[in-house]
C-alpha atoms as a PDB file:
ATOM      1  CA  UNK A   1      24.977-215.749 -26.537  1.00  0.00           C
ATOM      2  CA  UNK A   2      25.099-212.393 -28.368  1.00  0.00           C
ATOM      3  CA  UNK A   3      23.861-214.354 -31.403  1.00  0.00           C
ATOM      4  CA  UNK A   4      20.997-215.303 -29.840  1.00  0.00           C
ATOM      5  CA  UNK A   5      19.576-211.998 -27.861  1.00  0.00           C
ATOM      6  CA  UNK A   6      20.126-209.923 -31.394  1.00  0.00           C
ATOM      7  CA  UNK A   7      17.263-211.284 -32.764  1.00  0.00           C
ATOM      8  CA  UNK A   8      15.436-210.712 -29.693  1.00  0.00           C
ATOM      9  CA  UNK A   9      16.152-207.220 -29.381  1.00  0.00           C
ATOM     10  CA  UNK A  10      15.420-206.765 -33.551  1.00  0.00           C
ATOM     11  CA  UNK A  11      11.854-208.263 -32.664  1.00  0.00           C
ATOM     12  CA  UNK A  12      11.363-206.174 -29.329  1.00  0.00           C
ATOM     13  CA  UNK A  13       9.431-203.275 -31.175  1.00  0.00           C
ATOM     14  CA  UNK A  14       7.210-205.496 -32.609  1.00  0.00           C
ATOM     15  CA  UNK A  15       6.387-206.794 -28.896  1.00  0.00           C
ATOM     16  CA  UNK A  16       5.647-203.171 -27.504  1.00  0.00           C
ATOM     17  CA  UNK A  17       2.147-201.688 -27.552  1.00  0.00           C
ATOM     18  CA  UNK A  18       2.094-199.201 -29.457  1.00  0.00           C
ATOM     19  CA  UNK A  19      -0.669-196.067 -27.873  1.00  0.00           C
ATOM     20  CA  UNK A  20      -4.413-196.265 -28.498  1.00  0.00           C
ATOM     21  CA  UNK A  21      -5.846-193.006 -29.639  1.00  0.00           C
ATOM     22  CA  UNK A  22      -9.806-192.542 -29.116  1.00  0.00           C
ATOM     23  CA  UNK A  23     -11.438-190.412 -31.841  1.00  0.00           C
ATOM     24  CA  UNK A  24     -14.092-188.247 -29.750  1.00  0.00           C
ATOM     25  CA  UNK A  25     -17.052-187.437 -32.664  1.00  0.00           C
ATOM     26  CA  UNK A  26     -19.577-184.681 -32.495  1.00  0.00           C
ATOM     27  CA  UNK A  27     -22.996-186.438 -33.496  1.00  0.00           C
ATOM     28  CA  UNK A  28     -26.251-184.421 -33.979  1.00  0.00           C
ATOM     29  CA  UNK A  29     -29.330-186.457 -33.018  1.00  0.00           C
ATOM     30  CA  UNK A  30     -32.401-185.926 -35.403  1.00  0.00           C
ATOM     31  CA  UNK A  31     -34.100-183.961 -32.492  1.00  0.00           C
ATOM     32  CA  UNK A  32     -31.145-181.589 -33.125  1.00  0.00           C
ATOM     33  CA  UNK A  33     -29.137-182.744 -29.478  1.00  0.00           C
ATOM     34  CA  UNK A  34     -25.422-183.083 -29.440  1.00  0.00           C
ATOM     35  CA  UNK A  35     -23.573-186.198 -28.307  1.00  0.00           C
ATOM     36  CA  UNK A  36     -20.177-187.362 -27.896  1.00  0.00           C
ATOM     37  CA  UNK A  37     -19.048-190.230 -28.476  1.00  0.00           C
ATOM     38  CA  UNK A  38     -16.290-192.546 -29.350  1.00  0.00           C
ATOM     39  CA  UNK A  39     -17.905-194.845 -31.427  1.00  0.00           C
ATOM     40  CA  UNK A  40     -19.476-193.970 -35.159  1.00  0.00           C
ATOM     41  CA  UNK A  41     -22.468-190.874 -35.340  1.00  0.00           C
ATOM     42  CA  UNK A  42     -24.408-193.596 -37.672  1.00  0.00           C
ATOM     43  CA  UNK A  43     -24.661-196.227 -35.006  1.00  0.00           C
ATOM     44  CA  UNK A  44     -26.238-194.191 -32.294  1.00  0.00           C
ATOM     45  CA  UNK A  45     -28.703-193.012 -35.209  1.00  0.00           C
ATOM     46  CA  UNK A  46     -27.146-189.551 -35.684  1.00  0.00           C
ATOM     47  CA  UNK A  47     -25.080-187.352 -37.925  1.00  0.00           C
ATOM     48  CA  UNK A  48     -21.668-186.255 -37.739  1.00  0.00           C
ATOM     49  CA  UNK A  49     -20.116-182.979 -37.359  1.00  0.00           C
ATOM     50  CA  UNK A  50     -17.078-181.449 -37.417  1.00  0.00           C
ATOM     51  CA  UNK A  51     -15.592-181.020 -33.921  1.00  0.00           C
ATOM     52  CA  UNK A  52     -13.184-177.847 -35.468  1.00  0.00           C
ATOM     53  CA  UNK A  53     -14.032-174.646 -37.557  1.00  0.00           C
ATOM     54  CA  UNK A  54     -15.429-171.618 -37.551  1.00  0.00           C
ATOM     55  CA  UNK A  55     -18.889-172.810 -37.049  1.00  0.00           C
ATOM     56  CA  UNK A  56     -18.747-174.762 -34.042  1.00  0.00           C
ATOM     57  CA  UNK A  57     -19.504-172.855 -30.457  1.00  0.00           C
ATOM     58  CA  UNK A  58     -17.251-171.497 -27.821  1.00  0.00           C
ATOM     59  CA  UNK A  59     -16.978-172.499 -24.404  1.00  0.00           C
ATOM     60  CA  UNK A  60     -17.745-169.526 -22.077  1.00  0.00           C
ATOM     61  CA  UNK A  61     -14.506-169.206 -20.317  1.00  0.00           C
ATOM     62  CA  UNK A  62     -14.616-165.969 -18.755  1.00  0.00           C
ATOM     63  CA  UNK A  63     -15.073-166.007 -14.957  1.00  0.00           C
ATOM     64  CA  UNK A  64     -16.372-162.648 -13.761  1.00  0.00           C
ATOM     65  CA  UNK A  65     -14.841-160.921 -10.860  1.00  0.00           C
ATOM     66  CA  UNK A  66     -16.418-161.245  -7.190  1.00  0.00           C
ATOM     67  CA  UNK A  67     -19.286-158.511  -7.446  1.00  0.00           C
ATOM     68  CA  UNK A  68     -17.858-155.057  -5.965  1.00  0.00           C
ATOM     69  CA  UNK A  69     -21.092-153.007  -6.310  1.00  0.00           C
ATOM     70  CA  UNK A  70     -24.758-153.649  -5.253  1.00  0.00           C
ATOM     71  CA  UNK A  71     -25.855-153.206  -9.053  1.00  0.00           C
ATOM     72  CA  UNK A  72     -23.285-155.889 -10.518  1.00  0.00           C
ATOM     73  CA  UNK A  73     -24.480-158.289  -7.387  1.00  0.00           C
ATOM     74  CA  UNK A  74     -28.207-157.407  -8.597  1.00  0.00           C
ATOM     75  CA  UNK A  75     -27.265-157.949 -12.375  1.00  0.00           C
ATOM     76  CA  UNK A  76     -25.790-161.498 -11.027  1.00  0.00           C
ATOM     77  CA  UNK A  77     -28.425-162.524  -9.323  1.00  0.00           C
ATOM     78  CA  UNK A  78     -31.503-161.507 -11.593  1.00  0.00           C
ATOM     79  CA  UNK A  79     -29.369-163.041 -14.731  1.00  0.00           C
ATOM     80  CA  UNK A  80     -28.795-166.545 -13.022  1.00  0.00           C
ATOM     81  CA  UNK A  81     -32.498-166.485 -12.249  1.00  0.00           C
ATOM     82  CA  UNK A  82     -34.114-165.391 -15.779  1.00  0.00           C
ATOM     83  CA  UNK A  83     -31.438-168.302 -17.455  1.00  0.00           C
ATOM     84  CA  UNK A  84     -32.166-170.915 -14.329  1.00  0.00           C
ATOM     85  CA  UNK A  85     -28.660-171.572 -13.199  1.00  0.00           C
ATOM     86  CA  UNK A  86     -28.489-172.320 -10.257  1.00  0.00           C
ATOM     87  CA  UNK A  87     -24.711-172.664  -9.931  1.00  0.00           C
ATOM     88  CA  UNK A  88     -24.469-169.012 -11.183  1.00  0.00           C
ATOM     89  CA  UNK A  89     -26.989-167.836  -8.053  1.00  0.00           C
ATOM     90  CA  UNK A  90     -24.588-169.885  -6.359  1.00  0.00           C
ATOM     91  CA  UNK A  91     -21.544-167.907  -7.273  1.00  0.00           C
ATOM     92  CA  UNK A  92     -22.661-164.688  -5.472  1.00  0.00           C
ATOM     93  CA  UNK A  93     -23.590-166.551  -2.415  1.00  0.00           C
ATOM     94  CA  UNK A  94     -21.301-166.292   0.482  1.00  0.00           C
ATOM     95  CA  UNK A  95     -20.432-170.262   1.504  1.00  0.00           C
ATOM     96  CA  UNK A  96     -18.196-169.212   4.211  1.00  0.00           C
ATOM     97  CA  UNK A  97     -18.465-171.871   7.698  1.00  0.00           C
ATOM     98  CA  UNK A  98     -21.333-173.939   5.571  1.00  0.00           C
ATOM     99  CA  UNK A  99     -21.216-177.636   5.713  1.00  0.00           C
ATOM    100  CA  UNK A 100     -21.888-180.310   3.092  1.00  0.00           C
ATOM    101  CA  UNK A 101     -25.342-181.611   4.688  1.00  0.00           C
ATOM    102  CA  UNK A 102     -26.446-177.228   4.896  1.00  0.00           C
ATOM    103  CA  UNK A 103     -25.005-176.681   1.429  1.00  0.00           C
ATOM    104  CA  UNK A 104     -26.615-179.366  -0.193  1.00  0.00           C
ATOM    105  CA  UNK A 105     -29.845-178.090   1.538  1.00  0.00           C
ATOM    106  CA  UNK A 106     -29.180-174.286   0.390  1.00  0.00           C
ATOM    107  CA  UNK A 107     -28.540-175.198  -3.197  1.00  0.00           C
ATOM    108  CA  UNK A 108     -32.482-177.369  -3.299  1.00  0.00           C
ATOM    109  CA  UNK A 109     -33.552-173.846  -2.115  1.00  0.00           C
ATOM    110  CA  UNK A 110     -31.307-171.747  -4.771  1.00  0.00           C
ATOM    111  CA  UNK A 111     -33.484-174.192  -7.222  1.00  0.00           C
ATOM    112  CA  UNK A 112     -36.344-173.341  -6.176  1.00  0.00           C
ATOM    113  CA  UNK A 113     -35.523-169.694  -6.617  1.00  0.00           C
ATOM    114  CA  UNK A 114     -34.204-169.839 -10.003  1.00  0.00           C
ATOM    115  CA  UNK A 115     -36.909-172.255 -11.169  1.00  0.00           C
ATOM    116  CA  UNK A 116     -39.534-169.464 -10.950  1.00  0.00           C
ATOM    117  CA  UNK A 117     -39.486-166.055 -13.335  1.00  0.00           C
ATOM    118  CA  UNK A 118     -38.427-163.329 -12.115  1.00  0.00           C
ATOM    119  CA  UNK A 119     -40.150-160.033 -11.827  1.00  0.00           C
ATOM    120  CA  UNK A 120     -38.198-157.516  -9.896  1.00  0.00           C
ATOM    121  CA  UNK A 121     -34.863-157.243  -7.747  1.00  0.00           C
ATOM    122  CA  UNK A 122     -35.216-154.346  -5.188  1.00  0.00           C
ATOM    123  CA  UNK A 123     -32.515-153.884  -2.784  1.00  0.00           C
ATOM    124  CA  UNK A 124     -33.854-153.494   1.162  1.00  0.00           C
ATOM    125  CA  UNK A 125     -32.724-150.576   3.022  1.00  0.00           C
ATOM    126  CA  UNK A 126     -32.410-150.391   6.611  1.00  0.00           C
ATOM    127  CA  UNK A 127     -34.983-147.900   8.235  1.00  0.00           C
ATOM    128  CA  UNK A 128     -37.287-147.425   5.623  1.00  0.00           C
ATOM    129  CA  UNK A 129     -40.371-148.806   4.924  1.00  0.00           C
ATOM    130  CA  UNK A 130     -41.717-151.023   2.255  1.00  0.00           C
ATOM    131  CA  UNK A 131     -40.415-148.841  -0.146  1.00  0.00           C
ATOM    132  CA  UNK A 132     -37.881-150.488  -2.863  1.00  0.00           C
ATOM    133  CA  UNK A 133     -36.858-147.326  -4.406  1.00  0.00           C
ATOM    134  CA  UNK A 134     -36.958-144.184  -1.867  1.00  0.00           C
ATOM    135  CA  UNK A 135     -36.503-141.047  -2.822  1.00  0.00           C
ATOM    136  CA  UNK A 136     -34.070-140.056  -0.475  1.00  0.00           C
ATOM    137  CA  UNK A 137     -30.652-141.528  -0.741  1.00  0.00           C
ATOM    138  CA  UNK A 138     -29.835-143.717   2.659  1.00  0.00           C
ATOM    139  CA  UNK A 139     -26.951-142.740   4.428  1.00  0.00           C
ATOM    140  CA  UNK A 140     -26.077-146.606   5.142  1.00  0.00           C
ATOM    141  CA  UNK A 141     -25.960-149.682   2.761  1.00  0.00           C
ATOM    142  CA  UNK A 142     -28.817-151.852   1.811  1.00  0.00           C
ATOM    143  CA  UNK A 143     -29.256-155.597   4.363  1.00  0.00           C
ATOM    144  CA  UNK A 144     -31.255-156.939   1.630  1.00  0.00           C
ATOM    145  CA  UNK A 145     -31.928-157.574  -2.141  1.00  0.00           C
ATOM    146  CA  UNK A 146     -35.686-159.006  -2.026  1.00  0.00           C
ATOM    147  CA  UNK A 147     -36.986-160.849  -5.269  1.00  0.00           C
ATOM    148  CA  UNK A 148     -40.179-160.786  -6.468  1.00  0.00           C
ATOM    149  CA  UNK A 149     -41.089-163.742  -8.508  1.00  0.00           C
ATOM    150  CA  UNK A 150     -44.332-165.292  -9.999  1.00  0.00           C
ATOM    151  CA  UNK A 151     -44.943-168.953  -8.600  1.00  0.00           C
ATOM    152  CA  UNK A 152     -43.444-171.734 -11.057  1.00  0.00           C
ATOM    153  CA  UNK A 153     -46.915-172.308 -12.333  1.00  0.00           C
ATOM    154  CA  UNK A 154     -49.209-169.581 -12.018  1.00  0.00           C
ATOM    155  CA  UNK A 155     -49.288-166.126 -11.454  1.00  0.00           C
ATOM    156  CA  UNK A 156     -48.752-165.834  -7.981  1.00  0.00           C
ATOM    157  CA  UNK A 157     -46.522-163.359  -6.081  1.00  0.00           C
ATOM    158  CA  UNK A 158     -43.834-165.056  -4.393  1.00  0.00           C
ATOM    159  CA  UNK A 159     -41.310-163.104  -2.309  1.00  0.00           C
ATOM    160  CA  UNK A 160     -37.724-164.147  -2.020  1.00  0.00           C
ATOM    161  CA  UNK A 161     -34.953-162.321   0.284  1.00  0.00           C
ATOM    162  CA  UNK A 162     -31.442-162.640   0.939  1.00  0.00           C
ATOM    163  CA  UNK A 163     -29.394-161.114   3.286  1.00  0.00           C
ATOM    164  CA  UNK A 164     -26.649-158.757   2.186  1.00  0.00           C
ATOM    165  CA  UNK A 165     -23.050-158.985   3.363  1.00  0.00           C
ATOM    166  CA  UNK A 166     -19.982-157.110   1.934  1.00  0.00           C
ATOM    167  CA  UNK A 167     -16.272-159.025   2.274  1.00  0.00           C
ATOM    168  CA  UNK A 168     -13.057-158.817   0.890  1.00  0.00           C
ATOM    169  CA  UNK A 169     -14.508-155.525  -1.016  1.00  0.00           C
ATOM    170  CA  UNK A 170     -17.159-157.855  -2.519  1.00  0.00           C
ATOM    171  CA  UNK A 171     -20.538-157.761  -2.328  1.00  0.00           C
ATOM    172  CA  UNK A 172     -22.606-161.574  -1.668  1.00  0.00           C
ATOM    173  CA  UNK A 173     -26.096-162.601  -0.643  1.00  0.00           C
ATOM    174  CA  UNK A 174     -25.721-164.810   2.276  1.00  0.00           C
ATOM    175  CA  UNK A 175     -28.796-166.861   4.284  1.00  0.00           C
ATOM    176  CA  UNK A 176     -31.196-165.208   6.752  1.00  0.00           C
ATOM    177  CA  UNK A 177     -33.008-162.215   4.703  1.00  0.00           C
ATOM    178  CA  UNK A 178     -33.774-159.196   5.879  1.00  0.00           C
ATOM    179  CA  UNK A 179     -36.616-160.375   8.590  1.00  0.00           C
ATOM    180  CA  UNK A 180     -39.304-157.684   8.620  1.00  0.00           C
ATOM    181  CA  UNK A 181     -42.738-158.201   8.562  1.00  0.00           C
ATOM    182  CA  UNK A 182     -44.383-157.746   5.020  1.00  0.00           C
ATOM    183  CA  UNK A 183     -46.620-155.322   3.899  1.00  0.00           C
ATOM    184  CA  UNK A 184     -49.862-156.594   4.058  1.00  0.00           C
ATOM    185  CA  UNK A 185     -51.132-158.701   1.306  1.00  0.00           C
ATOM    186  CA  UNK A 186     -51.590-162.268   0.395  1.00  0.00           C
ATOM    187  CA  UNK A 187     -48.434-162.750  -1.150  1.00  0.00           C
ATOM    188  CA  UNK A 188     -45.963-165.636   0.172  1.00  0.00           C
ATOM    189  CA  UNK A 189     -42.587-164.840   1.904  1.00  0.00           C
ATOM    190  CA  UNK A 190     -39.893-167.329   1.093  1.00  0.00           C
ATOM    191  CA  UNK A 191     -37.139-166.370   2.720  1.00  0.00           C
ATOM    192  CA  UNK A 192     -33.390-167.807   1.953  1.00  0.00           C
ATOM    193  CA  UNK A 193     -31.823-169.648   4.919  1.00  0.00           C
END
């Protein structure tokens, strides 16, 4: 009997699989786009490149800190608009209590937002008028940071305000706006809700 399982056992390597490793490829496309892909560059019609070395890009892998100060909320806010990400707006908004069917909705409207170019960020301050800048220092925080914006195709003002809110030591636009009237003009009021 032990005669006959030892050439079993000598052949039971042979029987195992043995792992599959997948070669990922970096292919360049003639209109200069990068794919991945298992299979070779030259059969999707591109050319490789090396995936390792000095010349190929970093991933961006540092996550900032919640914004603790009205200016680094502001520098958020008008950098995730002027590069169109929407998930970076996103990041300074405060989703606390919002459900999937409302945060689905909020993030078409975050879109919208960064989809047009940005003029201005002006933070809102209680008790004074339509003035972005005053020249006395208020005595309380701002309730608002309002956006001004040129429509996505034209040159039209468009108006864009978020509420303020300030938790955990961290400053985050939230939905609602600052809900004053405007000062008189043609202009369109979009606000964030």
């Amino acid at each position: 009997m032990l005669r006959r399982l030892f050439p079993l056992l000598a052949l039971l390597p042979l029987a195992t699989p043995s792992p599959v490793s997948a070669q990922v490829r970096r292919c360049v496309l003639d209109d200069g786009t990068t794919v991945f892909t298992d299979q070779r560059c030259d059969v999707i019609g591109a050319t490789e490149r090396p995936t390792s070395g000095a010349s190929t890009a970093q991933l961006r892998s540092y996550r900032p800190a919640c914004p603790r100060t009205l200016r680094d909320l502001a520098f958020e806010v008008s950098s995730a608009v002027e590069s169109h990400d929407v998930n970076r707006l996103a990041g300074v908004y405060l989703w606390t209590g919002m459900g999937t069917h409302a945060g689905y909705a909020l993030m078409d409207r975050l879109q919208a937002v960064v989809d047009r170019p940005l003029v201005d960020v002006q933070p809102i301050w209680p008790g004074v008028d339509d003035e972005p800048y005053p020249t006395t220092v208020p005595t309380r925080p701002p309730v608002g940071l309002r956006l001004e914006q040129t429509s996505k195709r034209g040159s039209t003002p468009v108006r864009t305000v978020f509420a303020l809110r300030k938790q955990l030591d961290c400053w985050w636009i939230v939905e609602g706006g600052a809900r004053r009237a405007p000062a008189p003009s043609s202009e369109p009021v979009e606000v964030v809700d």
